[in-house]
C-alpha atoms as a PDB file:
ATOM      1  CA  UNK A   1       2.705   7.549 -25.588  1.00  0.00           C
ATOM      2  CA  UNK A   2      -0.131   5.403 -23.487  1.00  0.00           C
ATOM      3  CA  UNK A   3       0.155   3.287 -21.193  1.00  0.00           C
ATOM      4  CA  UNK A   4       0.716  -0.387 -22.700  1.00  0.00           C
ATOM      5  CA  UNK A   5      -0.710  -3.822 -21.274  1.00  0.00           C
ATOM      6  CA  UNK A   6       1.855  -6.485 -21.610  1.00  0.00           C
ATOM      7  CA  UNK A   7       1.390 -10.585 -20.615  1.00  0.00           C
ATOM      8  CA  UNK A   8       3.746 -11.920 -18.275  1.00  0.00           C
ATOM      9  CA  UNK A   9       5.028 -13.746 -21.026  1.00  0.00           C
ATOM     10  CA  UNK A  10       5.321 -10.349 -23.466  1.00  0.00           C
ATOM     11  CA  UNK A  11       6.783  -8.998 -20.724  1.00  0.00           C
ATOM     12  CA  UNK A  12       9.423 -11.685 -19.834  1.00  0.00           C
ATOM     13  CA  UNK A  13      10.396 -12.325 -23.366  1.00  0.00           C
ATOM     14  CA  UNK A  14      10.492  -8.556 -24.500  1.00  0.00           C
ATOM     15  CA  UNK A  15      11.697  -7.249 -20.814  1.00  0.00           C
ATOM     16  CA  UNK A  16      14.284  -4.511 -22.029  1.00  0.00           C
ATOM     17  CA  UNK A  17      11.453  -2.941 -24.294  1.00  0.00           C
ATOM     18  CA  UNK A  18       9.296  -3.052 -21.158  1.00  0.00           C
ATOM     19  CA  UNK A  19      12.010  -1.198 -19.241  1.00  0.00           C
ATOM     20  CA  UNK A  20      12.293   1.519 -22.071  1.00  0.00           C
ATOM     21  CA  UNK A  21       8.586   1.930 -22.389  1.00  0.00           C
ATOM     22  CA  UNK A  22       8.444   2.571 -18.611  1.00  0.00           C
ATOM     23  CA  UNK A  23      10.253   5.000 -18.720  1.00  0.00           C
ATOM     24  CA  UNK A  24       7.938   7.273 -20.774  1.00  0.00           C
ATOM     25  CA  UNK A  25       4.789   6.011 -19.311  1.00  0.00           C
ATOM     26  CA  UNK A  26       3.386   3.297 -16.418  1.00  0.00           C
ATOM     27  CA  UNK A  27       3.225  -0.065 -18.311  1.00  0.00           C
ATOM     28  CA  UNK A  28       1.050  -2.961 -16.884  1.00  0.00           C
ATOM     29  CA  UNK A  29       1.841  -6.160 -16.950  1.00  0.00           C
ATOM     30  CA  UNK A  30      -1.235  -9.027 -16.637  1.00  0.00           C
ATOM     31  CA  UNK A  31      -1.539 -12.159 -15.090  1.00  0.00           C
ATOM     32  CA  UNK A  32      -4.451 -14.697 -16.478  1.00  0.00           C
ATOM     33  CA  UNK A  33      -5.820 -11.478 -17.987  1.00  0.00           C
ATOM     34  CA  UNK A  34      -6.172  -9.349 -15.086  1.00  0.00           C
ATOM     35  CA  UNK A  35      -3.523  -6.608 -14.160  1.00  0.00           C
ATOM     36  CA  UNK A  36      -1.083  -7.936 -11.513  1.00  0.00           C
ATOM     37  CA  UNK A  37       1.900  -5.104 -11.242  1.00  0.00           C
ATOM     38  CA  UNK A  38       2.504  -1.736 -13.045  1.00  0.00           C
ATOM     39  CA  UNK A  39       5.892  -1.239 -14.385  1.00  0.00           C
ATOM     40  CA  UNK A  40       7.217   2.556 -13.551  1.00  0.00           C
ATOM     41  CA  UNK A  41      10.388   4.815 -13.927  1.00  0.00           C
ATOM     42  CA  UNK A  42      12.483   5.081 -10.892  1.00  0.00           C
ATOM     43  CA  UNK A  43      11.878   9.034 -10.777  1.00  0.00           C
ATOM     44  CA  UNK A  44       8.143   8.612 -10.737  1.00  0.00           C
ATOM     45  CA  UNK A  45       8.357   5.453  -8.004  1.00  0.00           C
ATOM     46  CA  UNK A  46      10.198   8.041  -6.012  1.00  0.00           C
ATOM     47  CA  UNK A  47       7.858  10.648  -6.196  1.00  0.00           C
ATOM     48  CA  UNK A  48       5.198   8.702  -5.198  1.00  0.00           C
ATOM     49  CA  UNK A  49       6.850   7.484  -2.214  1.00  0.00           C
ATOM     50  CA  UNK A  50       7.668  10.576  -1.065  1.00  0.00           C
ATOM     51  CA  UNK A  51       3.553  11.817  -1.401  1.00  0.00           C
ATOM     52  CA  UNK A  52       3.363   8.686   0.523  1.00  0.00           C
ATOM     53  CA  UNK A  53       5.270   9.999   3.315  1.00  0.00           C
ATOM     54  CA  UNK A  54       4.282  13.559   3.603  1.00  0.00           C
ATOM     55  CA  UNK A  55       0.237  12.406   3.494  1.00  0.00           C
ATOM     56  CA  UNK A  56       1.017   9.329   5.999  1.00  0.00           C
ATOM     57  CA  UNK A  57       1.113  10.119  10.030  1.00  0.00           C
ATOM     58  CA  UNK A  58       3.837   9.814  11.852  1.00  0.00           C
ATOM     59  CA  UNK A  59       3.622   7.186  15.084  1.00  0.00           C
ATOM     60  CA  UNK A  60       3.897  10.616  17.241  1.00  0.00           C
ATOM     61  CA  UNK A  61       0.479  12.135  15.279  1.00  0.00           C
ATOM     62  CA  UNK A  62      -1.459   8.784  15.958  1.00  0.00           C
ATOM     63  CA  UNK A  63      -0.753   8.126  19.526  1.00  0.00           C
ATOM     64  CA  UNK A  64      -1.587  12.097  20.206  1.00  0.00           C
ATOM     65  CA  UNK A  65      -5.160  11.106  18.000  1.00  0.00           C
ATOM     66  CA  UNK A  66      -6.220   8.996  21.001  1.00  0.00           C
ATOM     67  CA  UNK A  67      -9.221   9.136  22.631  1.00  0.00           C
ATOM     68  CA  UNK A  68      -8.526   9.729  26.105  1.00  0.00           C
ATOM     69  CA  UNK A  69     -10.504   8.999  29.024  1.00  0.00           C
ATOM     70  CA  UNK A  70      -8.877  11.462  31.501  1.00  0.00           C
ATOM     71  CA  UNK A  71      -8.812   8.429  33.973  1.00  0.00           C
ATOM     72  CA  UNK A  72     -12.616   7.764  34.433  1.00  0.00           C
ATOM     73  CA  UNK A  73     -12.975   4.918  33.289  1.00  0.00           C
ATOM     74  CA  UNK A  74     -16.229   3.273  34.374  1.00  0.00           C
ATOM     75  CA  UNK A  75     -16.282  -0.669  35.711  1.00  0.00           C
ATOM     76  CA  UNK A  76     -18.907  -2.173  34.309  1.00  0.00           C
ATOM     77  CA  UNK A  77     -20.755  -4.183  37.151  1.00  0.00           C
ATOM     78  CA  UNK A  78     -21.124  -7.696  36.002  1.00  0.00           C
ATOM     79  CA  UNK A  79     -21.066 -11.204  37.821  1.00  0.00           C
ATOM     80  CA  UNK A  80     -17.485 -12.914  38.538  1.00  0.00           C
ATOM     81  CA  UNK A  81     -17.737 -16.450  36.518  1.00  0.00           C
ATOM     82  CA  UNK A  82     -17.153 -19.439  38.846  1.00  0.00           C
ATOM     83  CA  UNK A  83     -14.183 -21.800  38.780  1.00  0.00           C
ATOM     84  CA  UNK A  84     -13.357 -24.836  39.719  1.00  0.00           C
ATOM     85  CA  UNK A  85     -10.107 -25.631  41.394  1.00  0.00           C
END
């Protein structure tokens, strides 16, 4: 089966069909004509959350991804402003 486009109204007034048709395939539901959420069977939303994971860095793999400036960091030799106290 393809994947269907249902309204927002289709959808709302038809929702269990919706569910069953999701099931067997993605089904979009529109919004003033334009897609505005898919509608997807819990195994499938699982598997794609768990690609998610294993492609996304952890917080360890990005803070190790740093460029480092070994300490040297140059000063830049610029003017103090003046204040008024």
């Amino acid at each position: 089966m393809t994947q269907r486009s249902w309204s927002v109204q289709d959808a709302k007034n038809r929702f269990s069909e919706v569910v069953e048709a999701a099931r067997r395939t993605p089904q979009t539901v529109t919004k003033h004509g334009k897609p505005a959420v898919v509608v997807v069977d819990v195994v499938e939303y699982e598997r794609l959350r768990r690609l998610e994971r294993a492609r996304a860095p952890s917080f360890a793999d990005m803070l190790l991804a740093m460029p480092q400036d070994n300490g040297d960091v140059p000063r830049r030799n610029v003017r103090m402003r003046d204040i008024e106290l």
